[in-house]
Protein backbone atom coordinates (compact mmCIF):
# COMPACT_ATOMS: atom_id res chain seq x y z
CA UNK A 1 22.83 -15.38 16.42
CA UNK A 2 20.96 -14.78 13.32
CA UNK A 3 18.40 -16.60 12.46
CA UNK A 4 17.55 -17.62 9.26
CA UNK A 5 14.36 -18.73 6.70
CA UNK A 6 15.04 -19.61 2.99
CA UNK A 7 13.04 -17.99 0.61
CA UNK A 8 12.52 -20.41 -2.59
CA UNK A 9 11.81 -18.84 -5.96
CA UNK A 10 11.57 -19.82 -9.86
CA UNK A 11 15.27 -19.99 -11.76
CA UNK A 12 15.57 -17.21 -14.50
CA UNK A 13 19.23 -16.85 -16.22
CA UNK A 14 21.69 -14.06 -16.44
CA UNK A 15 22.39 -13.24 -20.24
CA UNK A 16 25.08 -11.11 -20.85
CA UNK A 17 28.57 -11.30 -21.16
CA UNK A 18 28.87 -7.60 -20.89
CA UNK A 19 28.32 -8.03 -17.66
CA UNK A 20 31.34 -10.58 -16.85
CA UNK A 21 33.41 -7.39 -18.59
CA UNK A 22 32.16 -5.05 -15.97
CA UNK A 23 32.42 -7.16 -12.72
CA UNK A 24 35.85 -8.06 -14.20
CA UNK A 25 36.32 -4.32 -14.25
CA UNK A 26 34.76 -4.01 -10.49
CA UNK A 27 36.72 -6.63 -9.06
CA UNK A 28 40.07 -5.24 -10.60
CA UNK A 29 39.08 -1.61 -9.24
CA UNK A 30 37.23 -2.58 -6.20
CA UNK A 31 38.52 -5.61 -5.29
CA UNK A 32 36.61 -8.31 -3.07
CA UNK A 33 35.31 -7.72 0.52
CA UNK A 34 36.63 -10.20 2.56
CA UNK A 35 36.69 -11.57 6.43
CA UNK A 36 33.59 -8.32 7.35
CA UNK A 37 32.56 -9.66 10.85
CA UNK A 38 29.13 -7.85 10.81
CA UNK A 39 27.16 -6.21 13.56
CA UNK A 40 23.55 -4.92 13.80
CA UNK A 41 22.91 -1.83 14.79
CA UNK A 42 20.38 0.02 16.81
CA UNK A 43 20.06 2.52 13.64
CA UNK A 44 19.89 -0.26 11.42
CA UNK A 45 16.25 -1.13 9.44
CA UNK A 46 14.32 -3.64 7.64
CA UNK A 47 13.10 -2.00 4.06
CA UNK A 48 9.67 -2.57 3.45
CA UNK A 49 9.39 0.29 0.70
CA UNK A 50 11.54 -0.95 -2.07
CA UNK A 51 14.94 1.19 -1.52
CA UNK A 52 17.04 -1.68 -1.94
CA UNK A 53 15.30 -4.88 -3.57
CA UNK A 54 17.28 -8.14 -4.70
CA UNK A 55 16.24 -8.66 -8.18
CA UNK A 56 18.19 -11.73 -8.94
CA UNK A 57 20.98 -14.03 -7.55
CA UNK A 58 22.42 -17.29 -9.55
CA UNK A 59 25.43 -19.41 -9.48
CA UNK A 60 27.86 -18.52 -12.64
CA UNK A 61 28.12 -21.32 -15.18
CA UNK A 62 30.15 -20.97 -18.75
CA UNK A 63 27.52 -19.99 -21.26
CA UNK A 64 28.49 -22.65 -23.74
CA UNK A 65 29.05 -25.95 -21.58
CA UNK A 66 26.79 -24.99 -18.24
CA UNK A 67 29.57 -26.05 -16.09
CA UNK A 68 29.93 -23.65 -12.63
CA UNK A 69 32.43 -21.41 -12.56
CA UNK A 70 35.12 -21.23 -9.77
CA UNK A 71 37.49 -18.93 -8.82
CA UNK A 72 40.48 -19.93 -6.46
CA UNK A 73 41.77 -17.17 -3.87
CA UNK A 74 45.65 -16.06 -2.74
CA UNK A 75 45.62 -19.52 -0.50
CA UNK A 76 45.03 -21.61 -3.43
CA UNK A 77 41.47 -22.43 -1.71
CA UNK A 78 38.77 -22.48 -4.61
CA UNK A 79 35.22 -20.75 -4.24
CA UNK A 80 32.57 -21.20 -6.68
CA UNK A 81 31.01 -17.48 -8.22
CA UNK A 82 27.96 -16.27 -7.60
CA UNK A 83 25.95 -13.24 -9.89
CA UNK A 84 23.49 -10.64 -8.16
CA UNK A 85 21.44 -7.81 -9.41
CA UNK A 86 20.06 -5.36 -6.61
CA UNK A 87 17.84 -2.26 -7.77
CA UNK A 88 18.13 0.63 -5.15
CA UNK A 89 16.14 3.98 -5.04
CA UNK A 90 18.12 6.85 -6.84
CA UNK A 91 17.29 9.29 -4.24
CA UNK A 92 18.64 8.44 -1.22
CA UNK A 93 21.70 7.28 -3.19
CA UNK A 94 22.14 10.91 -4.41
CA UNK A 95 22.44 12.20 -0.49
CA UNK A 96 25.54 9.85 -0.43
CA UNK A 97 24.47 6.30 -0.04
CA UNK A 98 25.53 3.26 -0.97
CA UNK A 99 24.52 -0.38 -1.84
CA UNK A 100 26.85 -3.21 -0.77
CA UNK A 101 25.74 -7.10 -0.29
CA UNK A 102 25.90 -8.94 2.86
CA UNK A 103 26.76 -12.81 2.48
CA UNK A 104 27.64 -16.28 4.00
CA UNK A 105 27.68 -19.79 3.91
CA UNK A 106 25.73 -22.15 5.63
CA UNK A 107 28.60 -23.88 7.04
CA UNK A 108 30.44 -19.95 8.09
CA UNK A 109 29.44 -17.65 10.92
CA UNK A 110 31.21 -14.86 9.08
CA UNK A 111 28.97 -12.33 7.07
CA UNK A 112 31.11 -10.92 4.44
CA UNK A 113 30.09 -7.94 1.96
CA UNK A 114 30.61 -7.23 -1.63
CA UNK A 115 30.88 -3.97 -3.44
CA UNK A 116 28.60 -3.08 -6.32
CA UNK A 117 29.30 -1.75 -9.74
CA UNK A 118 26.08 0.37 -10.73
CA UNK A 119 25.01 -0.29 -14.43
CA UNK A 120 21.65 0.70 -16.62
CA UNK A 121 18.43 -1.08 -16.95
CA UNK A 122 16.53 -0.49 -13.76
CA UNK A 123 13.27 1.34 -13.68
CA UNK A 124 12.50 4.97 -13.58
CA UNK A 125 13.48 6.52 -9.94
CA UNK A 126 15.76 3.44 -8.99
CA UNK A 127 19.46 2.59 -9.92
CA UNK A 128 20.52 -1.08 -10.68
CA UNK A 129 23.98 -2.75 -9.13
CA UNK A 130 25.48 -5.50 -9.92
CA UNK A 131 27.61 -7.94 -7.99
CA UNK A 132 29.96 -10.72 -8.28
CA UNK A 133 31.38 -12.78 -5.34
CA UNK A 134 33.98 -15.22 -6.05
CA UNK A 135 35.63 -15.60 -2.88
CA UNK A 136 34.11 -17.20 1.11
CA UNK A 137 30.85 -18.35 -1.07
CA UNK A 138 30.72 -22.18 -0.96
CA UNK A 139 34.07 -24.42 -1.08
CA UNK A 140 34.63 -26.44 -4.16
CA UNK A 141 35.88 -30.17 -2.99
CA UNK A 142 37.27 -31.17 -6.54
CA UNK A 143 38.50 -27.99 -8.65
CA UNK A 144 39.05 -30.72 -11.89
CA UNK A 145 35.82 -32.17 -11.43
CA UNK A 146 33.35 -29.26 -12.73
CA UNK A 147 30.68 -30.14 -9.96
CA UNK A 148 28.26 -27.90 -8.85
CA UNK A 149 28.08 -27.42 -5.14
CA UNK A 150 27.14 -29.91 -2.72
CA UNK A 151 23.46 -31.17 -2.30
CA UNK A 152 23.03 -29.72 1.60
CA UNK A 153 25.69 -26.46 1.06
CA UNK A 154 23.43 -23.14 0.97
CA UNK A 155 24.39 -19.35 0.46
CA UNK A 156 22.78 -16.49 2.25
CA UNK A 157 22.03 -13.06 0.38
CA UNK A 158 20.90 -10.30 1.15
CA UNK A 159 21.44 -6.65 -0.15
CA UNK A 160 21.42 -3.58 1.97
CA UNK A 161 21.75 0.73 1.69
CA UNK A 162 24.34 2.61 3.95
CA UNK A 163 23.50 6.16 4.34
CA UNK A 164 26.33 8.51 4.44
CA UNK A 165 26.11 8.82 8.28
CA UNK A 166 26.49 5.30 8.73
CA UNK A 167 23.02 4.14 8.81
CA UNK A 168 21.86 0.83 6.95
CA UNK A 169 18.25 -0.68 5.86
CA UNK A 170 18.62 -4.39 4.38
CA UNK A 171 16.19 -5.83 1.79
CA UNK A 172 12.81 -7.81 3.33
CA UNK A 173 10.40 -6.34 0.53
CA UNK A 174 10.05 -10.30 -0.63
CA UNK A 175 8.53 -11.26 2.60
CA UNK A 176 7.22 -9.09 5.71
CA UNK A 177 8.97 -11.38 8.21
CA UNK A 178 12.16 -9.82 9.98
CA UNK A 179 13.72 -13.19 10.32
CA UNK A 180 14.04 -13.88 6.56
CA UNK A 181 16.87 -13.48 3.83
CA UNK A 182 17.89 -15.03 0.59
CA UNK A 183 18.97 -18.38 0.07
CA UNK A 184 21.03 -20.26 -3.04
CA UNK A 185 20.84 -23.64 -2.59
CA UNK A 186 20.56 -27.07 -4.79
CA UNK A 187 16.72 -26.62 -3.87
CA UNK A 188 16.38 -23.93 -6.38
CA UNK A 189 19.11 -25.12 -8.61
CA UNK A 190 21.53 -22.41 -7.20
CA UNK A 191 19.72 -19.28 -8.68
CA UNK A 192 16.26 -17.39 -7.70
CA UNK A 193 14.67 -13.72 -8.87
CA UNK A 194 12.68 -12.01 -6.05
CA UNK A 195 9.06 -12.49 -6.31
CA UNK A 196 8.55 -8.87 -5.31
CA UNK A 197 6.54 -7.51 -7.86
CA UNK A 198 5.31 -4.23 -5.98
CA UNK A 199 8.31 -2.38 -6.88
CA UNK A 200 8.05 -1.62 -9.96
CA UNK A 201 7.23 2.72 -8.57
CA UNK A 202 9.72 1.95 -6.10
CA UNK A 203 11.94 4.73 -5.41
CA UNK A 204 9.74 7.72 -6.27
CA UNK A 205 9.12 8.81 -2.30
CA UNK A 206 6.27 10.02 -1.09
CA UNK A 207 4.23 12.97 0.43
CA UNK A 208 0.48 12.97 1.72
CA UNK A 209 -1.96 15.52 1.49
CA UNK A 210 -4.95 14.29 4.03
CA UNK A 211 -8.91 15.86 3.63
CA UNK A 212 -9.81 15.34 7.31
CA UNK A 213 -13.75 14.84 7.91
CA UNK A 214 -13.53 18.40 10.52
CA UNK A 215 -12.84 20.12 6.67
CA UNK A 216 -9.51 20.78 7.67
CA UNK A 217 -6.43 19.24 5.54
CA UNK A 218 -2.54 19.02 6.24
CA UNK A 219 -0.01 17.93 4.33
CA UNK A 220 2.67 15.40 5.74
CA UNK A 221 6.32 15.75 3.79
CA UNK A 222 7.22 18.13 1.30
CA UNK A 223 6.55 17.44 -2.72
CA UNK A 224 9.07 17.16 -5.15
CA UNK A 225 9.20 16.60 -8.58
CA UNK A 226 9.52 12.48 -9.50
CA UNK A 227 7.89 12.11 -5.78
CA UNK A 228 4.53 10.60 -5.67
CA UNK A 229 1.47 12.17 -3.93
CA UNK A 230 -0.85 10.12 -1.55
CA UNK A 231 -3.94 11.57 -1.22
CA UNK A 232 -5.93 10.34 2.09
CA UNK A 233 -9.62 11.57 1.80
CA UNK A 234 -12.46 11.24 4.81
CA UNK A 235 -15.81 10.52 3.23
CA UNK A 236 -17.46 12.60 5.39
CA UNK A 237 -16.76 15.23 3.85
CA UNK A 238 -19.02 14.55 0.59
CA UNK A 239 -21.73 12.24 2.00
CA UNK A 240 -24.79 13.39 -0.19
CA UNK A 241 -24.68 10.34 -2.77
CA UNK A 242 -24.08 7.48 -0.55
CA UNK A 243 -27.77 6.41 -0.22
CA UNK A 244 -27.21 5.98 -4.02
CA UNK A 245 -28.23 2.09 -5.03
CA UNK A 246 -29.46 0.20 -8.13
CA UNK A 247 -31.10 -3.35 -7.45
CA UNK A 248 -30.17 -3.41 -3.71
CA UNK A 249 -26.61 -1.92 -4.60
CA UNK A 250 -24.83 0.92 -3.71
CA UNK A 251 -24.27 3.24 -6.61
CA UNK A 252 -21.98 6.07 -6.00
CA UNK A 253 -18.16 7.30 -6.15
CA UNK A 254 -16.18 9.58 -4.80
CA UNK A 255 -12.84 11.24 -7.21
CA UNK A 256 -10.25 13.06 -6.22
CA UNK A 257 -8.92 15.71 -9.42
CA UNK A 258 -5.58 16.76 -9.65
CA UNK A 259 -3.27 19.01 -11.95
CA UNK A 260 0.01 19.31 -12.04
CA UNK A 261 1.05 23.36 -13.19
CA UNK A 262 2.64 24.38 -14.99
CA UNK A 263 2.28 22.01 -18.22
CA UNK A 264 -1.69 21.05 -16.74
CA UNK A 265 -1.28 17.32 -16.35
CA UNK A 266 -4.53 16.18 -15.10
CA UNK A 267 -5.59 13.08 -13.60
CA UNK A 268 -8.34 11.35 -11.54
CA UNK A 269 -9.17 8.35 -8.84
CA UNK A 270 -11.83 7.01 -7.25
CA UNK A 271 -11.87 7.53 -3.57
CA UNK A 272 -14.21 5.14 -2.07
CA UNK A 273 -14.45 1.57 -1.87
CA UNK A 274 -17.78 0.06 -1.28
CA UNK A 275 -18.27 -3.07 0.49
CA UNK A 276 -21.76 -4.37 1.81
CA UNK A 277 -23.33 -1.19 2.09
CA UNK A 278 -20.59 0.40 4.01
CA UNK A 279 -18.27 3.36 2.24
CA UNK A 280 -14.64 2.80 3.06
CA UNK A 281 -12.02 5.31 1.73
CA UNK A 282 -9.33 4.33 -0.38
CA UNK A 283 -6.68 6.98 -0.94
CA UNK A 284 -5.15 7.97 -4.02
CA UNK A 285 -1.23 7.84 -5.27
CA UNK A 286 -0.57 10.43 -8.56
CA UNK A 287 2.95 10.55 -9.96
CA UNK A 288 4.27 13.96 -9.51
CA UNK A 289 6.18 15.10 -13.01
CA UNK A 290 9.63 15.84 -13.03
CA UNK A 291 8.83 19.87 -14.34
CA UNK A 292 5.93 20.33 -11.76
CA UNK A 293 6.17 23.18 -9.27
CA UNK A 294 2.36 22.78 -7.90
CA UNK A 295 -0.74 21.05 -8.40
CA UNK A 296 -4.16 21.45 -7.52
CA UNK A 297 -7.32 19.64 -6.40
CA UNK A 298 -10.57 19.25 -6.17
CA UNK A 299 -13.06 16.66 -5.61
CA UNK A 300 -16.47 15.55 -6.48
CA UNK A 301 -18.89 13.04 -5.81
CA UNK A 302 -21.89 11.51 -7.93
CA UNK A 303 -24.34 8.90 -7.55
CA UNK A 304 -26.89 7.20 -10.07
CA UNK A 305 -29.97 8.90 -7.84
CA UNK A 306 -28.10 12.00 -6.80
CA UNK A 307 -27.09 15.09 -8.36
CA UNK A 308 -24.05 15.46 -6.48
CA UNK A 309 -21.45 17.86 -4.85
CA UNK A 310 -18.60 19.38 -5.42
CA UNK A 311 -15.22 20.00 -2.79
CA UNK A 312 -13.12 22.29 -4.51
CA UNK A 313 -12.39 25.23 -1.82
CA UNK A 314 -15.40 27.52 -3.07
CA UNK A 315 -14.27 27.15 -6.37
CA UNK A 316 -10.52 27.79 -5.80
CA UNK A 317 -9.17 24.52 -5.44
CA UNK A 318 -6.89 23.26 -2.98
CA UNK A 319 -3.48 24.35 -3.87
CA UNK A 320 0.04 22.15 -2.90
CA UNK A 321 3.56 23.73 -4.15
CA UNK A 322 5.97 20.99 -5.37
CA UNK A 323 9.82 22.23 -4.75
CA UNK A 324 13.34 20.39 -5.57
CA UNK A 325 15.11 19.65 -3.29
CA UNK A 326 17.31 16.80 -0.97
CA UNK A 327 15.47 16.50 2.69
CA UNK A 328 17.73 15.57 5.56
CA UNK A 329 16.95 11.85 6.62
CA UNK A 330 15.54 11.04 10.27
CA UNK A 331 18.73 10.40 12.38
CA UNK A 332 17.50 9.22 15.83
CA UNK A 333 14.25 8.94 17.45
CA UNK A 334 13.57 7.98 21.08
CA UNK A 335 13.03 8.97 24.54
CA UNK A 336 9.81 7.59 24.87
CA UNK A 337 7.19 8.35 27.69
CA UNK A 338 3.68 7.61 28.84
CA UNK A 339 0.84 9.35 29.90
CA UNK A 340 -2.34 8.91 31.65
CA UNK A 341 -4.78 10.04 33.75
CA UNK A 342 -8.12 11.51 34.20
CA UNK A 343 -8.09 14.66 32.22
CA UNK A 344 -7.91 15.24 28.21
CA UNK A 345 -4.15 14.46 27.22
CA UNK A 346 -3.71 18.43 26.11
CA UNK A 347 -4.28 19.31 29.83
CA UNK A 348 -0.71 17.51 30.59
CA UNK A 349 2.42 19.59 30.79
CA UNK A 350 4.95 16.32 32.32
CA UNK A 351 4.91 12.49 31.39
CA UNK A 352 6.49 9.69 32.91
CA UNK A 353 9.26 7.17 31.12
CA UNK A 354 7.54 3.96 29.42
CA UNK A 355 8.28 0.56 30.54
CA UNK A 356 8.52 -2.15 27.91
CA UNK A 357 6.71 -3.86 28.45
CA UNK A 358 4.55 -1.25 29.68
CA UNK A 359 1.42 -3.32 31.84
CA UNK A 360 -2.40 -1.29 31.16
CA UNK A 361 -4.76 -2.04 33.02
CA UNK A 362 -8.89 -1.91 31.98
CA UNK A 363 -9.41 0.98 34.39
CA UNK A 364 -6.25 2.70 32.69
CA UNK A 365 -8.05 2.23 29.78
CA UNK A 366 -11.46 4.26 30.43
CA UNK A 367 -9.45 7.16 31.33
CA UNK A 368 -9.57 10.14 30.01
CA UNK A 369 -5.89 9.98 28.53
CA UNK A 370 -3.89 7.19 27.41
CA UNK A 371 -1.37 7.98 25.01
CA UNK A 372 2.23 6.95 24.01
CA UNK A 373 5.38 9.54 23.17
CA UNK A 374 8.64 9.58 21.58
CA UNK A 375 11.26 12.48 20.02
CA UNK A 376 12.67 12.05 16.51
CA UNK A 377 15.80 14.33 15.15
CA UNK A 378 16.09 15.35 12.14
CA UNK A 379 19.61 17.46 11.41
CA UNK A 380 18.71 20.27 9.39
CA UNK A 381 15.14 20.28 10.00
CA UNK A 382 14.22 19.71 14.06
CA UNK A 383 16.69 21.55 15.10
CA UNK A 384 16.25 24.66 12.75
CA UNK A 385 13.46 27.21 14.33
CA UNK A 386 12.41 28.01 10.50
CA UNK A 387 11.66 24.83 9.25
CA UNK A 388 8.23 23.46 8.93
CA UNK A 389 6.92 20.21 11.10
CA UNK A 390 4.99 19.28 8.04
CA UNK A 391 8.24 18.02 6.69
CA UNK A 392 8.28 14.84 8.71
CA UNK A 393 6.04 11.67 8.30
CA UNK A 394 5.40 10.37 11.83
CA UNK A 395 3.60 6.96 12.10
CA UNK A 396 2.44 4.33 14.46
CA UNK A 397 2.74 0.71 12.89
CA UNK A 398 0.59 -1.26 16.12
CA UNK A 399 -1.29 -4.65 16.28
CA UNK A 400 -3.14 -6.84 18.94
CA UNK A 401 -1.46 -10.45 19.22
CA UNK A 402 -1.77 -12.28 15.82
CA UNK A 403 -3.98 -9.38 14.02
CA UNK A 404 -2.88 -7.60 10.83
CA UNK A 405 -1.33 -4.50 11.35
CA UNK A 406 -2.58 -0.79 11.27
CA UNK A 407 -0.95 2.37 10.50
CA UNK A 408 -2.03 5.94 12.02
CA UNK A 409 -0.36 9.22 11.87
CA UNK A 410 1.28 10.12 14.98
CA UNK A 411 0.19 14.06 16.73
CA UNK A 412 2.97 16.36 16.25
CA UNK A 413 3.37 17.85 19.81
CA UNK A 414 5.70 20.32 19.41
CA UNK A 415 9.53 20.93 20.14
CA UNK A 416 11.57 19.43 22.69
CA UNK A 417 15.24 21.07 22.52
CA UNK A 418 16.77 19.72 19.07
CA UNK A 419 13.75 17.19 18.39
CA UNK A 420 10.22 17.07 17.46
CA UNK A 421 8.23 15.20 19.55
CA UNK A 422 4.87 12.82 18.80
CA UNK A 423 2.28 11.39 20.16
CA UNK A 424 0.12 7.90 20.04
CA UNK A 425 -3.23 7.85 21.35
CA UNK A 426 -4.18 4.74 22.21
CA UNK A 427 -7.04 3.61 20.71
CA UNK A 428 -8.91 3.18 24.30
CA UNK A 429 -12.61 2.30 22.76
CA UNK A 430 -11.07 -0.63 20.54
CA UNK A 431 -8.91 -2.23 23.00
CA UNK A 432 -11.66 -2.20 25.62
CA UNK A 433 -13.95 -4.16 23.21
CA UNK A 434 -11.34 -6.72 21.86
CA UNK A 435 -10.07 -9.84 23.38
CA UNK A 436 -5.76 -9.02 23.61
CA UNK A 437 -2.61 -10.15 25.94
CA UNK A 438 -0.13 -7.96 24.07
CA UNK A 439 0.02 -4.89 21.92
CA UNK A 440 3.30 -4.83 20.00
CA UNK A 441 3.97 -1.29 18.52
CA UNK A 442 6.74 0.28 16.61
CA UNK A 443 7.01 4.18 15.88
CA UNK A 444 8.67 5.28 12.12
CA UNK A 445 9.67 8.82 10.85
CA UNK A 446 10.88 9.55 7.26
CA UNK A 447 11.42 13.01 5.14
CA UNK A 448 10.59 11.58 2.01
CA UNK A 449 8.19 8.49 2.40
CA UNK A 450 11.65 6.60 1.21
CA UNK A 451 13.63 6.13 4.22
CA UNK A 452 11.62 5.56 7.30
CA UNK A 453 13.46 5.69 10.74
CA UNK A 454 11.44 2.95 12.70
CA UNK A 455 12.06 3.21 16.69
CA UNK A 456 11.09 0.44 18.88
CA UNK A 457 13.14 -2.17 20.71
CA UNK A 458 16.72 -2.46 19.02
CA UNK A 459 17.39 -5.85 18.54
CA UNK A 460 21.15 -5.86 18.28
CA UNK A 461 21.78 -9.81 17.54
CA UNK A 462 19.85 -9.78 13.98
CA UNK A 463 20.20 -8.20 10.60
CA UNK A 464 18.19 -4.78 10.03
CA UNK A 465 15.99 -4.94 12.77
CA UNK A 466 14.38 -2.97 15.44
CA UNK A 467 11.26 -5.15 17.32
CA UNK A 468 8.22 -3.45 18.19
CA UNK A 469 7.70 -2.56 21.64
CA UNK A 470 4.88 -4.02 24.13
CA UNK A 471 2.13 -3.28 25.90
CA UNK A 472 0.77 -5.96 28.17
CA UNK A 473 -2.76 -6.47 28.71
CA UNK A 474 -3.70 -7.06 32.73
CA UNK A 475 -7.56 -6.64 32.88
């Protein structure tokens, strides 16, 4: 079954009667979705990143005497309309997908979906839709009688993007928790606007370049123009102003510098976060310009008692090439395995298949290797011998019982037939100092920092989900 949370929020109203034209226009060319008996997916997802976010969602009443509008169907049963405006990232949309909205009724079992008619207005990097749904919303008892909907009668909402291959991600960028979707009800006089106000970037995709504290760096994806660059920087690397105070408090920063060739766009951001006493690294995000073909950085640190230092690769500057381009999307990932056992984990040639939940004991702990594995393929890219690793993003999203949640790169370790395949270290020390019963964890890959792949436990029975997998604590 699904299960399902309303999410309240403030009323806002749909002007326009330009936009009655076009879903008059949509419904004539489209037509409406009806009877879709939907079913999850192991590929499916839950979008945390803003590619498809519901923007607004209202019951349909005449502009002039606020009565709701109904619309009666080839049985002669009447449905009252509904409105809904869905922003979606342009990019994957240009590799083929699509947005469509899933809906029901309270009192139907049936998710139905609706086909979108794409219109201006939505922010850079993102395309809006627009929807109208006029038939299996909520019944009207009394055509004649210009009611709104009954008191306890509730719609469900919620918007998702089908790749071309088949693969969908459904909107939960207004709340983190997978059991949540939209709701119109008589509680928020039939209409809401998403209080998602991160999203206003959304869309862009992402690369990282990461400054490791060993002096190395890597980058993880490949730039494009209209992307965005994350830039993860270990203050390590530049420590000679952090004894820098004034009246008891620290007084130092760390900057990244970048420039974008070949127009020289430059911009700056503070690296380092200081919180008592202790530095703690903040990475950076610079919008990559639409003409840019590579950018450059360098980075510097200064204190109020310190003359300061420079990281600019002797002078040179650390160099990244920015290239157009569509990336294939992440297609499967799995096949996970385990190992363990006295020696450093780069001494094992063979690991054994994970349980879930996989049991680890405190002994299993203080070993010398710990760590957890899956493949991921990417069409195009895992399976071609010239292409280059960097251009997957391979994470661990991992927590301890109720904690927050922490993300880590995963360790690319090489090929395995068509896939590339990654590796988790457990983070032994931590869990052998912290009070846990269960480790939930959750692997995600993505080309573009857009469209992440997440592989854990499928959860077949609910919309867009896979649940993390689990490690079980037996001391």
């Amino acid at each position: 079954m699904f299960f399902i949370r309303q999410i309240s929020a403030r009323a806002t109203n749909f002007s326009a009667v330009l936009f009655t034209a076009l879903l008059s226009l949509l419904m004539l060319t489209f037509g409406i979705a009806r009877a879709d008996t939907f079913r999850a997916t192991s590929s499916d997802g839950a979008d945390h990143s803003c590619q498809v976010v519901l923007r607004r969602a209202q019951l349909v009443r005449d502009l002039s005497t606020g009565i709701a509008q109904t619309d009666a169907d080839e049985m002669g049963q009447s449905w009252y309309v509904f409105d809904a405006e869905v922003d979606a990232a342009s990019a994957p949309l240009k590799m083929g997908a699509s947005v469509q909205l899933l809906y029901r009724s309270g009192a139907d079992a049936t998710w139905h979906t609706a086909p979108a008619l794409t219109v201006p207005g939505a922010p850079v990097t993102m395309q809006k839709h627009q929807f109208r749904i006029s038939k299996d919303t909520l019944r009207v008892r009394n055509p004649n009688a210009g009611d709104d909907p009954v008191r306890d009668g509730v719609l469900y909402v919620i918007p998702f993007m089908q790749s071309s291959d088949g693969r969908r991600v459904f909107d939960h960028n207004a709340h983190p928790e997978v059991v949540d979707t939209y709701a119109l009800s008589s509680n928020n006089n039939w209409q809401l606007t998403s209080p998602v106000t991160s999203c206003e970037r959304a869309g862009r995709g992402t690369s990282t370049a990461r400054f490791l504290g060993d002096w190395s760096h890597e980058l993880r994806g490949s730039p494009q123009p209209g992307q965005s660059l994350i830039v993860e920087y270990d203050l390590k690397r530049l420590p000679q102003c952090q004894a820098s105070s004034y009246n008891g408090l620290p007084a130092w920063q760390t900057e990244a510098f970048i420039r974008f060739f070949p127009n020289g766009q430059e911009s700056s951001a503070v690296l380092n976060s200081v919180q008592t006493g202790n530095a703690q690294s903040l990475p950076a995000r610079f919008d990559i310009p639409d003409d840019a073909t590579m950018a450059q950085l360098w980075f510097r640190t200064r204190g109020r008692s310190c003359e300061g230092a420079w990281d600019s690769n002797f002078g040179n500057n650390y160099e990244i090439t920015i290239k157009p381009g569509i990336t294939p999307s992440p297609a499967w990932a799995g096949q996970w395995q385990i190992l363990e056992g006295s020696s450093d984990c780069n001494s094992f040639t063979s690991s054994q298949p994970l349980n879930d939940p996989q049991n680890i004991s405190d002994p299993q702990l203080s070993q010398g290797c710990l760590a957890v594995e899956a493949e991921v393929l990417v069409p195009g890219l895992t399976n071609s011998p010239e292409a280059s690793p960097q251009g997957v993003q391979a994470q661990v999203v991992w927590k301890t019982d109720s904690g927050a949640r922490s993300t880590q790169w995963l360790n690319l370790v090489g090929r395995h037939g068509q896939n590339f395949r990654y590796r988790w270290l457990l983070p032994k020390s931590l869990l052998l100092t912290r009070d846990w019963a269960h480790l939930e964890y959750l692997f995600q890959f993505s080309t573009d920092g857009l469209f992440w792949l997440r592989s854990g436990r499928d959860a077949a029975n609910r919309i867009g989900l896979v649940e993390p997998r689990r490690i079980d604590h037996r001391p």
